[in-house]
N, C-alpha and C. Protein backbone atom coordinates (compact mmCIF):
# COMPACT_ATOMS: atom_id res chain seq x y z
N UNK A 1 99.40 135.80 41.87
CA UNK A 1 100.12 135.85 40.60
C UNK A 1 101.49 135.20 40.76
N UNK A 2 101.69 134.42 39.98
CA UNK A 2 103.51 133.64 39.91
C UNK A 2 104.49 134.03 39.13
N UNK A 3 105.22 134.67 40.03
CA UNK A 3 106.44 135.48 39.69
C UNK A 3 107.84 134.59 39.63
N UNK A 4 108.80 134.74 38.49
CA UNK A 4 109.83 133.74 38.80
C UNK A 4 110.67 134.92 38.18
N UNK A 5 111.70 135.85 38.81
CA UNK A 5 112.70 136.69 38.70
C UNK A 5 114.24 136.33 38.20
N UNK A 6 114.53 136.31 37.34
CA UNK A 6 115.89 135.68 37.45
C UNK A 6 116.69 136.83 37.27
N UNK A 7 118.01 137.31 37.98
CA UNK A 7 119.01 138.37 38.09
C UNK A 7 120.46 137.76 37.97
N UNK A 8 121.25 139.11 37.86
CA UNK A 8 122.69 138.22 38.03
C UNK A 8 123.42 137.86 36.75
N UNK A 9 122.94 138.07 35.92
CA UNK A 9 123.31 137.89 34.84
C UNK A 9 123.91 138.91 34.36
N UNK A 10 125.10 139.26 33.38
CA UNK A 10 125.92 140.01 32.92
C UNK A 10 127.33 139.28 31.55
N UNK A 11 128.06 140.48 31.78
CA UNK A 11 128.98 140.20 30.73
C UNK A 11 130.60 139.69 31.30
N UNK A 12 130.98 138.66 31.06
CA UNK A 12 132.06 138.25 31.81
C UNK A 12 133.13 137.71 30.66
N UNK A 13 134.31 137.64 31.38
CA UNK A 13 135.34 137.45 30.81
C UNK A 13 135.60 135.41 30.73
N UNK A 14 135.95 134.46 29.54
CA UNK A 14 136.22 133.24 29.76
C UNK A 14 136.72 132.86 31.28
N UNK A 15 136.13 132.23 31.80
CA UNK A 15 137.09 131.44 32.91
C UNK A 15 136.42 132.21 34.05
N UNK A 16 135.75 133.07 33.87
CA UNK A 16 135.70 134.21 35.10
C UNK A 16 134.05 133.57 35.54
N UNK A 17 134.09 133.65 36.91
CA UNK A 17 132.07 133.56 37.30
C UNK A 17 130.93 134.41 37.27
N UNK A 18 129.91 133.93 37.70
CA UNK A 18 128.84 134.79 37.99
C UNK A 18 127.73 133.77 38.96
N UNK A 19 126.84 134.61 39.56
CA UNK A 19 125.97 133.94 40.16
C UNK A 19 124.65 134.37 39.86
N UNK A 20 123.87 133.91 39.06
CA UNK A 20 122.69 133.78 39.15
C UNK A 20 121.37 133.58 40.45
N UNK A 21 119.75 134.23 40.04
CA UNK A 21 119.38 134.23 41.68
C UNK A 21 118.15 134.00 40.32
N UNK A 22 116.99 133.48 41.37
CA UNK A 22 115.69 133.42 40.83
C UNK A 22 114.91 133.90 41.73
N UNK A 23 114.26 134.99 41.60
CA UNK A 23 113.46 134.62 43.26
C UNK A 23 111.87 134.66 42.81
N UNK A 24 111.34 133.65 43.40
CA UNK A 24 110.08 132.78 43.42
C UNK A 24 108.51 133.23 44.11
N UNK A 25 107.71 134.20 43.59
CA UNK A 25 106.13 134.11 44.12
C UNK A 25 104.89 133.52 43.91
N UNK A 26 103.93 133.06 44.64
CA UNK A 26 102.88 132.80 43.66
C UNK A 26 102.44 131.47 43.75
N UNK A 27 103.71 131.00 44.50
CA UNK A 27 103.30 128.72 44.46
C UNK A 27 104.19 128.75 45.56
N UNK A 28 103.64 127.57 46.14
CA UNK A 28 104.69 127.30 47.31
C UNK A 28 105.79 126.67 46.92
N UNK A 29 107.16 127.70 47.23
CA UNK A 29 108.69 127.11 46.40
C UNK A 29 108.97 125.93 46.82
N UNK A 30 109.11 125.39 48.50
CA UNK A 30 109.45 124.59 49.40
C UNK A 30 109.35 123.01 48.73
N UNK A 31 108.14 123.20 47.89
CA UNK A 31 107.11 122.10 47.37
C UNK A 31 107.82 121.31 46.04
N UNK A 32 108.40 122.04 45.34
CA UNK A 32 108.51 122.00 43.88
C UNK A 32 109.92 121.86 43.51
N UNK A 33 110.49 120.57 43.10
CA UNK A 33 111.82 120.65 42.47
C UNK A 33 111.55 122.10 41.13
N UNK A 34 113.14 122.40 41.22
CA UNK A 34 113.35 123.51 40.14
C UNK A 34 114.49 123.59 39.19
N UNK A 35 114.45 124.08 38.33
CA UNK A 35 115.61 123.59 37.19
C UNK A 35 116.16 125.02 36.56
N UNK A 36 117.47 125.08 36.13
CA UNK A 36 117.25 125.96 35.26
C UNK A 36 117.65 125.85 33.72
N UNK A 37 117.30 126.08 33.01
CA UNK A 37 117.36 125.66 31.44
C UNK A 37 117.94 127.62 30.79
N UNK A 38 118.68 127.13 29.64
CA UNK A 38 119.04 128.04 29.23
C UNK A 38 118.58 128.18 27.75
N UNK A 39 118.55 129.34 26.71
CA UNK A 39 118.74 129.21 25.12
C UNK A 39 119.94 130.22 24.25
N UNK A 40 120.49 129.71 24.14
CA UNK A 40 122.04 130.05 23.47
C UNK A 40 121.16 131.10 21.96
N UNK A 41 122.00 132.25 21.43
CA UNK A 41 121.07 132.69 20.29
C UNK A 41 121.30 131.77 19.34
N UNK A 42 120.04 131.46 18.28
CA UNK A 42 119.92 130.70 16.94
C UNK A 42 119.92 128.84 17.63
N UNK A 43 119.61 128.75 19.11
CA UNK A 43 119.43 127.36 19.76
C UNK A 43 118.13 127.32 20.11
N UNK A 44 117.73 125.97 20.40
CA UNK A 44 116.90 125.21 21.17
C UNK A 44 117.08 125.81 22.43
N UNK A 45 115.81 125.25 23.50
CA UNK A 45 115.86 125.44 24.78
C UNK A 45 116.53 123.96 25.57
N UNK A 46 117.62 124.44 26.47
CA UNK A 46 118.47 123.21 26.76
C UNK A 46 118.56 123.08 28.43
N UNK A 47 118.04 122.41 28.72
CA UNK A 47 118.32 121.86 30.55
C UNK A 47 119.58 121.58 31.10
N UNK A 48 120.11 122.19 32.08
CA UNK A 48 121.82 122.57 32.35
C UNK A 48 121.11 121.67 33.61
N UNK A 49 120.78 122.03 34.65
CA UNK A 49 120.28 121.43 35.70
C UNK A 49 118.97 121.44 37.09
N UNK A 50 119.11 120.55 37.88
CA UNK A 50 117.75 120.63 38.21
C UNK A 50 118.06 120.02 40.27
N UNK A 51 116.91 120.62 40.61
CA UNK A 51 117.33 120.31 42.14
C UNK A 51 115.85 120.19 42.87
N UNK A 52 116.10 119.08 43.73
CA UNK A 52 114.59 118.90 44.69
C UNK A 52 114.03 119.54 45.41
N UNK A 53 113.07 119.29 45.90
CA UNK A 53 111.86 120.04 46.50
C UNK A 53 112.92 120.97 47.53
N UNK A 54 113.59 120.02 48.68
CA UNK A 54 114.30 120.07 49.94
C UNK A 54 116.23 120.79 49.77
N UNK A 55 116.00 120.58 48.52
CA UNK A 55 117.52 120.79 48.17
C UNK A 55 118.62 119.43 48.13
N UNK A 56 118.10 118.69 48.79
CA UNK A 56 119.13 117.54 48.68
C UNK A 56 119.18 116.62 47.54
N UNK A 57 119.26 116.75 46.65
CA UNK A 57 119.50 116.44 45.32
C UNK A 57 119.93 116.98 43.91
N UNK A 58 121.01 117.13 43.03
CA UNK A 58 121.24 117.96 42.15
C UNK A 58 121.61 117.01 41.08
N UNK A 59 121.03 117.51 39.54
CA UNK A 59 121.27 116.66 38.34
C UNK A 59 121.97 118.03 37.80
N UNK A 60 122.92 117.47 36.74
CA UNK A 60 123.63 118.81 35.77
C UNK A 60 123.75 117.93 34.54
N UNK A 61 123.31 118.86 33.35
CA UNK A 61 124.24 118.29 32.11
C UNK A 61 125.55 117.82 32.12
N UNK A 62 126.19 117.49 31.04
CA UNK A 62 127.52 116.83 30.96
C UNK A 62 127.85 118.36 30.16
N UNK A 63 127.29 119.11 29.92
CA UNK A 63 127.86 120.08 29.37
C UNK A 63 128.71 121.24 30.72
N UNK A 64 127.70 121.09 31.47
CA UNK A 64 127.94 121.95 32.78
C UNK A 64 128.36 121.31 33.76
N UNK A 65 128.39 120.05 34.12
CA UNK A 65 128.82 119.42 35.50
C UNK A 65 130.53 119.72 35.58
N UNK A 66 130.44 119.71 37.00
CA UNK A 66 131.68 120.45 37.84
C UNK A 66 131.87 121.89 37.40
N UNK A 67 131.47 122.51 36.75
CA UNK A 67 131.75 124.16 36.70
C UNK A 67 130.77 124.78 37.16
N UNK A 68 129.13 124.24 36.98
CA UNK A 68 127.97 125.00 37.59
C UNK A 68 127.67 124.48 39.21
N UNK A 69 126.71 124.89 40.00
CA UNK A 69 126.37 124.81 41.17
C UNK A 69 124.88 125.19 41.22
N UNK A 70 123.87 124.57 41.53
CA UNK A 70 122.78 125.27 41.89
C UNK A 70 122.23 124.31 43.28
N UNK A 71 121.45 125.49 43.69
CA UNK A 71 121.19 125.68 45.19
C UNK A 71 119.68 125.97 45.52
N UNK A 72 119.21 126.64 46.54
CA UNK A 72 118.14 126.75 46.85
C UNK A 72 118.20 127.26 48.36
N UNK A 73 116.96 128.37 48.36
CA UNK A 73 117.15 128.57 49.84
C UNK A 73 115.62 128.87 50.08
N UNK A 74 114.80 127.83 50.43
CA UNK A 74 113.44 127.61 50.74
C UNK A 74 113.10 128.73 51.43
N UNK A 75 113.20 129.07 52.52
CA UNK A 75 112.71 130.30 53.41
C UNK A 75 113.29 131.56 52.65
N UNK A 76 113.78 131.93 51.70
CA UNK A 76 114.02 133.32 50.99
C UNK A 76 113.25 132.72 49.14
N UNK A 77 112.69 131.60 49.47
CA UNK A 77 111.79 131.42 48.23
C UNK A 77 113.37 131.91 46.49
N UNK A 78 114.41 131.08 47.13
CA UNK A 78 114.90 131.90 45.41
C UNK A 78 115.68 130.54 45.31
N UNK A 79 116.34 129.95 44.11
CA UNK A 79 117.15 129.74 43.52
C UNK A 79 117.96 130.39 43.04
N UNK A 80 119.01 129.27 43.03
CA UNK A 80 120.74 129.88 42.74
C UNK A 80 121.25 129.26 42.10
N UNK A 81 121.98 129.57 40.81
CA UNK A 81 123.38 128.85 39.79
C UNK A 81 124.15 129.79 39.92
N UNK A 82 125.28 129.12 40.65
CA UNK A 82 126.85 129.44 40.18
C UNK A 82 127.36 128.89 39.24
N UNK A 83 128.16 129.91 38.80
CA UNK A 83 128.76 129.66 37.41
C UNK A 83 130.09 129.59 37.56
N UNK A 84 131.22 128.69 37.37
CA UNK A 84 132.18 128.69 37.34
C UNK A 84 133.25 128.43 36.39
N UNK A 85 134.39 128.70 35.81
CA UNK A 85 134.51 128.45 34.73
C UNK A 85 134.14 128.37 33.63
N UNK A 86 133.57 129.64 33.42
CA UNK A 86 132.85 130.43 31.82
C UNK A 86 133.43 129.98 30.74
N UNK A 87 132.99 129.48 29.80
CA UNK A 87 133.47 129.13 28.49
C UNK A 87 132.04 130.52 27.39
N UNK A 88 132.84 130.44 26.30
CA UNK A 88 132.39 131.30 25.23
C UNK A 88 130.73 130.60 25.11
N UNK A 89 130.85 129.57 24.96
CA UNK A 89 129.86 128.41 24.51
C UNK A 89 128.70 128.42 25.46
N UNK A 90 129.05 129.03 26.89
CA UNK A 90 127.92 129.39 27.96
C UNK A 90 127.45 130.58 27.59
N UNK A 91 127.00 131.21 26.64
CA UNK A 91 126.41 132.24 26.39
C UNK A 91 125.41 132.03 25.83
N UNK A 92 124.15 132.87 26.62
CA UNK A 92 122.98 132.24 26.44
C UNK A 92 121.87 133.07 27.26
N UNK A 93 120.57 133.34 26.85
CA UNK A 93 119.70 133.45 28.28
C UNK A 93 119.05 132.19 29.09
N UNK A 94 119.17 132.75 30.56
CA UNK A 94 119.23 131.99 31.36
C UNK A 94 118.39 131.90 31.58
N UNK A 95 117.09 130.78 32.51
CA UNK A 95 115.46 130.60 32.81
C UNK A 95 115.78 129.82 34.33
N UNK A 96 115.10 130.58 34.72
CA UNK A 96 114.72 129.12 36.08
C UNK A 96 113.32 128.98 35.76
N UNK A 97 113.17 127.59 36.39
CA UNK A 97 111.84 126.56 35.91
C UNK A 97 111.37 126.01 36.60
N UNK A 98 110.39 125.77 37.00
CA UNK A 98 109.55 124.98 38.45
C UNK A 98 108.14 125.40 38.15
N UNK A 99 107.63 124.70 39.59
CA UNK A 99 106.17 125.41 39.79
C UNK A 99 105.12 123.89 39.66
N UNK A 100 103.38 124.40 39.91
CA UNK A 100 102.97 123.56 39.68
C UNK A 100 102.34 123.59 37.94
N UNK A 101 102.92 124.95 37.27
CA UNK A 101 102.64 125.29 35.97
C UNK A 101 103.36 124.96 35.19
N UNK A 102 104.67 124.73 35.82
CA UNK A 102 105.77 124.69 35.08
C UNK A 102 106.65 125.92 34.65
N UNK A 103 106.27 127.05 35.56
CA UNK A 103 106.56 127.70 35.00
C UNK A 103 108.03 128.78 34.44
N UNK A 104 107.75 129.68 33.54
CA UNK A 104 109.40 129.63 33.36
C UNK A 104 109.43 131.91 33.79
N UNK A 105 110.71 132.02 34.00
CA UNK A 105 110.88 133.13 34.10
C UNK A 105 111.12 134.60 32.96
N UNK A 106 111.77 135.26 33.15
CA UNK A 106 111.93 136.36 31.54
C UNK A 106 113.43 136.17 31.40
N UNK A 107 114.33 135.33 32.19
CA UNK A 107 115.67 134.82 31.79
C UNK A 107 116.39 136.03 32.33
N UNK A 108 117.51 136.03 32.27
CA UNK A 108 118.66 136.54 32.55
C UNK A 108 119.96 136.48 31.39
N UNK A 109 120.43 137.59 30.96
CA UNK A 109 120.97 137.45 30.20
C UNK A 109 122.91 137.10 30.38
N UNK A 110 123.77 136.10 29.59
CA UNK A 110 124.51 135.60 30.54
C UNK A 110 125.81 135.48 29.11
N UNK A 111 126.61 136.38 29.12
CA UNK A 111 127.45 136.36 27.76
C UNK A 111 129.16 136.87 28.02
N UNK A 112 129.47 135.85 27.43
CA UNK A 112 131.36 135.54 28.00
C UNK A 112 131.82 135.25 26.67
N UNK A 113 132.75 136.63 27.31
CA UNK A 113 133.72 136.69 25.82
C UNK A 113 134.80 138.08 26.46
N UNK A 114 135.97 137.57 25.48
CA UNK A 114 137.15 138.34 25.65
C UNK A 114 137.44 139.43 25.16
């Protein structure tokens, strides 16, 4: 069965971080670039960023580049977004995305405000 967990998510103050975790069963993680996409309430589903099989590669929106971070740690099977520099406008649930299904997780919920 393919499990995609996403945690870490909470209520934060503008400007302030958080770190997001995905952790991955069910497909071999090692194998599969992974992304995570978010949906803001009353939005579309929107792709923030995405990272390779190995880890050595990272794409980010222009919405998120230089404040987010995502990572990967093959032998603990999880993905990681750091969040840095919270804006109001990053509020949203969060998804990590991969697989050979494509598949997506039950999100994480991720909301900044003063």
């Amino acid at each position: 069965e393919v499990q995609l967990v996403e945690s870490g998510g909470g209520l934060v103050q503008p400007g302030g971080s958080l770190r997001l975790s995905c952790a991955v069963s069910g497909f071999t993680f090692s194998s599969y670039p992974m992304s995570w996409v978010r949906q803001a309430p009353g939005k579309g589903l929107e792709w923030i960023s995405g990272i390779s099989s190995g880890g050595d590669s990272t794409t980010y929106a222009n919405s998120v580049k230089g404040r987010f971070t995502i990572s990967r740690d093959n032998a603990k099977n999880t993905l990681y977004l750091q969040l840095n520099s919270l804006k109001t406008e990053d509020t949203a649930m969060y998804y990590c995305r991969g697989g050979p299904g494509y598949y997506r997780g039950q999100g994480t919920q991720v909301t900044v405000s003063s």
